[in-house]
Protein backbone atom coordinates (compact mmCIF):
# COMPACT_ATOMS: atom_id res chain seq x y z
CA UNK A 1 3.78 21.07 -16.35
CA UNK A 2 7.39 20.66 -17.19
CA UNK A 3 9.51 17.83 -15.86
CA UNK A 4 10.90 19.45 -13.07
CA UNK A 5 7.62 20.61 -11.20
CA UNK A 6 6.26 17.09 -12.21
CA UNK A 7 9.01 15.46 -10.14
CA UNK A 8 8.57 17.44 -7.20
CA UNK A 9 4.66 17.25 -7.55
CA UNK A 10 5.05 13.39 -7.63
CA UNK A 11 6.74 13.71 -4.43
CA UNK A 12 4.92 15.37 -2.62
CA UNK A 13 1.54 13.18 -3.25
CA UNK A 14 3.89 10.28 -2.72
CA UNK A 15 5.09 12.06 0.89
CA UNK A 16 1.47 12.53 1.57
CA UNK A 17 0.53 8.99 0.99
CA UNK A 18 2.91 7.65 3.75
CA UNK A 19 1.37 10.18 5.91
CA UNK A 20 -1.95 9.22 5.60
CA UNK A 21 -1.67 5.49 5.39
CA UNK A 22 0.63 6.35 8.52
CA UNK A 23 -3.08 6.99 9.79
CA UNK A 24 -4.35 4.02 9.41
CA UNK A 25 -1.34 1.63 10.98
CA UNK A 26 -1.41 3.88 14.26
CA UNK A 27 -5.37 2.96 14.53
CA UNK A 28 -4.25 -0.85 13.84
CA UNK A 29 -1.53 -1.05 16.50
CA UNK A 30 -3.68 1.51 19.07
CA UNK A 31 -7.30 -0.57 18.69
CA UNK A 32 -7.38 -4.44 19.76
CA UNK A 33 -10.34 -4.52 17.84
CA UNK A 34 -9.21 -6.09 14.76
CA UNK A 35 -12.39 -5.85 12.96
CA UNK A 36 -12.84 -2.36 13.96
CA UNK A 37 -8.99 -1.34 12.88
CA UNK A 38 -8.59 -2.88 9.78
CA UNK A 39 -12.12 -0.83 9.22
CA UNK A 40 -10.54 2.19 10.30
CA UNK A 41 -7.39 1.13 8.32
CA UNK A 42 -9.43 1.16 4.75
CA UNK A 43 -9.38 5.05 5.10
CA UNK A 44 -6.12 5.98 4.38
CA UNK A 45 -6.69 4.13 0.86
CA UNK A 46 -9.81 5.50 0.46
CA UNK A 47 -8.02 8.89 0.63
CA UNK A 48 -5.13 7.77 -1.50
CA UNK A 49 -7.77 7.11 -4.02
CA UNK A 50 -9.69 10.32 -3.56
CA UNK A 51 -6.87 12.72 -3.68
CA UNK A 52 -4.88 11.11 -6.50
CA UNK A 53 -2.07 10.20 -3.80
CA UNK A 54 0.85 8.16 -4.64
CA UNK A 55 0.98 4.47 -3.37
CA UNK A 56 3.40 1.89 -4.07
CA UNK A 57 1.22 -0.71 -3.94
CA UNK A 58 -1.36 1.06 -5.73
CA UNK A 59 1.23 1.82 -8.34
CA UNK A 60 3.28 -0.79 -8.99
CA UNK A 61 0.89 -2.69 -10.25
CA UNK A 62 0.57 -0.65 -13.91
CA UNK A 63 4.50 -1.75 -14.72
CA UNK A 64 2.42 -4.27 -16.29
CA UNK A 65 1.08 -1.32 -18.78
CA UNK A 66 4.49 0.51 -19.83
CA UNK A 67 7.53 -0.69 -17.65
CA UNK A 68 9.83 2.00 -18.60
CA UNK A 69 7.27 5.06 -18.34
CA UNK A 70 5.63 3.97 -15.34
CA UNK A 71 9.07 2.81 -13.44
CA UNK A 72 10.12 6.41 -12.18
CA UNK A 73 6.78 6.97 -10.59
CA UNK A 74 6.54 3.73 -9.21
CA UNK A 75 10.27 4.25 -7.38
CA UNK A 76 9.31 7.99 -6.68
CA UNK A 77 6.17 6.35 -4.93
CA UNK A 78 8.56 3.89 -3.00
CA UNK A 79 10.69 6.83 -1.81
CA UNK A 80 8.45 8.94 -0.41
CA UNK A 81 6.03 6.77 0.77
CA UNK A 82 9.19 5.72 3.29
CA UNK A 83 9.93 9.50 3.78
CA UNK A 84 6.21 10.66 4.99
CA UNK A 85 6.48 7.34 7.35
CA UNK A 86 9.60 7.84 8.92
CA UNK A 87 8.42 12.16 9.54
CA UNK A 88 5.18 10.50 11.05
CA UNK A 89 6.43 7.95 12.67
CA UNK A 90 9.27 9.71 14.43
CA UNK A 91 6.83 12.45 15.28
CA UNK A 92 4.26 10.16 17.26
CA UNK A 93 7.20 8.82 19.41
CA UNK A 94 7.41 12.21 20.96
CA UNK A 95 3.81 11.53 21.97
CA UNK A 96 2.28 10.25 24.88
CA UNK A 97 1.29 7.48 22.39
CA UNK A 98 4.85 6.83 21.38
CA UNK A 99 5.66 3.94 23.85
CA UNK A 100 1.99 1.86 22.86
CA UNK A 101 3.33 2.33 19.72
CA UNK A 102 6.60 1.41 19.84
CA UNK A 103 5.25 -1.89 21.91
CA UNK A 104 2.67 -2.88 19.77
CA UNK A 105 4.89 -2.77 16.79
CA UNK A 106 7.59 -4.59 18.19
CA UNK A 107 5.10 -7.41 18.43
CA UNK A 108 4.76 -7.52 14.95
CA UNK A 109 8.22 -7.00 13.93
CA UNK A 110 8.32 -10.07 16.19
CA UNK A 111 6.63 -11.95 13.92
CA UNK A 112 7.83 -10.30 10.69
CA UNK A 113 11.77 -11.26 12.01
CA UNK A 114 10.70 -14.93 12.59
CA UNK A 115 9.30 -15.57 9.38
CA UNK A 116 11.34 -16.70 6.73
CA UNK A 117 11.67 -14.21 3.46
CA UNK A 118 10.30 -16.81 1.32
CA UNK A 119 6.89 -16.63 3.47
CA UNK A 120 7.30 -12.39 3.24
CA UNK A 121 7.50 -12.90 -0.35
CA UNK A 122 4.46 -14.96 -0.93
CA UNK A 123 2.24 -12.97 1.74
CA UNK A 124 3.58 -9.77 0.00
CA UNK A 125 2.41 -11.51 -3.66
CA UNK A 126 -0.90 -11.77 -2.40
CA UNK A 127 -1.23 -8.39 -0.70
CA UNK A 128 -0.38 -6.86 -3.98
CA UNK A 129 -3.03 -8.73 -5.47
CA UNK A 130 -5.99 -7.22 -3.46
CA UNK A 131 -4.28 -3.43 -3.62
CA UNK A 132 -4.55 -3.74 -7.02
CA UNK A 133 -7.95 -4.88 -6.95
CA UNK A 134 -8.84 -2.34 -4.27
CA UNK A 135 -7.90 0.56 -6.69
CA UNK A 136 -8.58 -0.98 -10.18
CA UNK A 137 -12.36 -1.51 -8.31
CA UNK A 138 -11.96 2.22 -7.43
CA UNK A 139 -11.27 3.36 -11.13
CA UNK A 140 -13.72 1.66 -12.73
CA UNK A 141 -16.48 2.24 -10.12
CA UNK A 142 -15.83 6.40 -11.16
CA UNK A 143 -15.61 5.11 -14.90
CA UNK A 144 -18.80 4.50 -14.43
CA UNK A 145 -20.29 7.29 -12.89
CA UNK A 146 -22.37 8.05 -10.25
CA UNK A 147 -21.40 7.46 -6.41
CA UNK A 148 -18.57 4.98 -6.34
CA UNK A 149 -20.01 2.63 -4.48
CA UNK A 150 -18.29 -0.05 -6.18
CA UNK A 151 -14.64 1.84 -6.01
CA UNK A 152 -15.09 2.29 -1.62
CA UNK A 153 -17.04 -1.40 -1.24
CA UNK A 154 -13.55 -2.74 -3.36
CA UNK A 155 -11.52 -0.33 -1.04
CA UNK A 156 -12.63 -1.51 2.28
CA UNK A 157 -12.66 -5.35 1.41
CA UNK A 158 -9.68 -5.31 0.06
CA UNK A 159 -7.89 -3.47 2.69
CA UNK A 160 -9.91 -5.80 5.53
CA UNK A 161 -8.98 -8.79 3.77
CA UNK A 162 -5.44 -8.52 3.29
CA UNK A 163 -5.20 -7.48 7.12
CA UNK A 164 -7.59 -10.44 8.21
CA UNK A 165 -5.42 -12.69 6.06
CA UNK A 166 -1.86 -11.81 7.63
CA UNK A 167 -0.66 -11.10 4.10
CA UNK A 168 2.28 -8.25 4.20
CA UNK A 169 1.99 -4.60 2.97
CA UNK A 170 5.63 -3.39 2.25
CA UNK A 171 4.53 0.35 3.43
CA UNK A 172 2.74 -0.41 6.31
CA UNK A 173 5.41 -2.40 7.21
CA UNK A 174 7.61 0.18 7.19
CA UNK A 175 5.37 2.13 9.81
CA UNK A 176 5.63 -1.05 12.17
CA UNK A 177 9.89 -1.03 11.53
CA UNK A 178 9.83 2.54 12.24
CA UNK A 179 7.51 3.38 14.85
CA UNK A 180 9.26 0.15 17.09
CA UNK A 181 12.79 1.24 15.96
CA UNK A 182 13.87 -1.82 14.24
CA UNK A 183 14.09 -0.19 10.71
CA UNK A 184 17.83 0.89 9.75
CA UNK A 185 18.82 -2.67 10.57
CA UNK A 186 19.91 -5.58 7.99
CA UNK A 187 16.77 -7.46 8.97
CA UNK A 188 14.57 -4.28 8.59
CA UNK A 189 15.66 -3.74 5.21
CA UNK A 190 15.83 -7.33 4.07
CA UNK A 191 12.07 -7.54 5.29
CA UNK A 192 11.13 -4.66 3.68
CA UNK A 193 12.69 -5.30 0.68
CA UNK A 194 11.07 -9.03 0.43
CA UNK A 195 7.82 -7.77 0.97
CA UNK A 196 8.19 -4.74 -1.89
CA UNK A 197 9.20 -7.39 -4.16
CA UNK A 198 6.10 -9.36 -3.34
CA UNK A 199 4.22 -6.33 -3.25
CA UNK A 200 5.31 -5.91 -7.03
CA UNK A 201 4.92 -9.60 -8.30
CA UNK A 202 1.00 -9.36 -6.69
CA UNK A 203 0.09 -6.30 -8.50
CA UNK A 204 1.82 -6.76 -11.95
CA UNK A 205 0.41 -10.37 -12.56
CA UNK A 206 -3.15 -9.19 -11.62
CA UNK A 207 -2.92 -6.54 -14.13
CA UNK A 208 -1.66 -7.87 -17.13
CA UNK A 209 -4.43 -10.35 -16.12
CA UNK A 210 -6.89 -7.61 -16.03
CA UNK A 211 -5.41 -5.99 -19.08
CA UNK A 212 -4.81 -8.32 -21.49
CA UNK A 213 -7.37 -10.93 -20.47
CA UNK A 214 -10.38 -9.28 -19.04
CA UNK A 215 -10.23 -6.06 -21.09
CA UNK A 216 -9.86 -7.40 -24.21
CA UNK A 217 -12.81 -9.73 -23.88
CA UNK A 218 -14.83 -6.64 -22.91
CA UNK A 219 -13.61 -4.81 -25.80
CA UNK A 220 -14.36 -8.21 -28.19
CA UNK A 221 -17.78 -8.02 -26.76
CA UNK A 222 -18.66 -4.30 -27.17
CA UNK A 223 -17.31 -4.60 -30.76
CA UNK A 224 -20.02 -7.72 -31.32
């Protein structure tokens, strides 16, 4: 596949991705439920996963591999990640759902406005820790073969958690912006922006952990 197709390939999954994680923050601000949502919220990963989609936060993490390769992907993932949530987003406002929506999201932009972008960063850090978990748990449970029961038990603890915990997932986030219509704003973007930076710090740390700690010990250990 030459570059050009590539590009537009990587776009498209990344479009998708917003879409369908789009999914899963609708069922979080519809449900009161929070056990039930964050449940229902694990899907949209799970598909990510399944359909080779393109995350940021499942991503960013692999800068830790090959900064300069993996970079454009990682941005490309960024981009239209925001572009599949704004089309979804600004389509379910035309609903009958729209106002709920636009409600419950304000309630958590709320929140998101009154923190301070130190907090955003830190909650963001740790978010990015479990997404990377979530997929690296994913990849190695079909490394291994078999059904992937590790991969979707990872997927859906991971995803739970990080809701459970109040830790900050730049691309739901975006949904919450959007869908409330609080996200072309200074604070929108400075939010946003925090949390993406967290987002990255989380997921590169735990893989150069995973990388160049925990793999090679494997590997010295297989080679015994």
């Amino acid at each position: 596949m030459n570059s050009a197709k590539q590009f537009i390939f990587d776009c498209i999954k990344a479009i998708a991705s917003g879409v369908v994680i789009s999914f899963g923050a609708t069922v979080f601000l519809m449900q009161d439920n929070r056990m039930f949502s964050s449940f229902l919220f694990s899907l949209g990963l799970v598909v990510v996963c399944t359909f080779g989609l393109n995350l940021y936060t499942g991503k960013v993490g692999y800068l830790a591999d090959n900064p300069i390769k993996n970079l454009p992907l990682v941005i490309i993932s960024w981009c239209g990640n925001f572009v599949g949530m704004l089309g979804s987003s600004m389509i379910l406002r035309t609903t009958r759902i729209g106002e709920t929506l636009a409600a419950k999201g304000q309630e958590l932009v709320d929140i998101k406005n009154g923190d301070n972008l130190w907090s955003l960063f830190v909650l963001g850090i740790y978010c990015g820790i479990l997404m990377y978990i979530a997929v690296a748990c994913y990849a190695k449970g079909k490394k291994i073969g078999g059904p992937n029961l590790l991969g979707y038990l990872g997927i859906f603890l991971c995803v739970m958690m990080f809701i459970h915990c109040g830790f900050e997932h730049s691309i739901a986030d975006m949904y919450y912006y959007m869908v409330s219509g609080n996200m072309f704003t200074g604070q929108g973007f400075a939010v946003i922006g925090m949390v993406t930076l967290g987002n990255a710090v989380g997921g590169v740390l735990f893989r150069a952990l995973d990388k160049y700690v925990v793999e090679k010990l494997e590997a010295q250990q297989a080679s015994k």
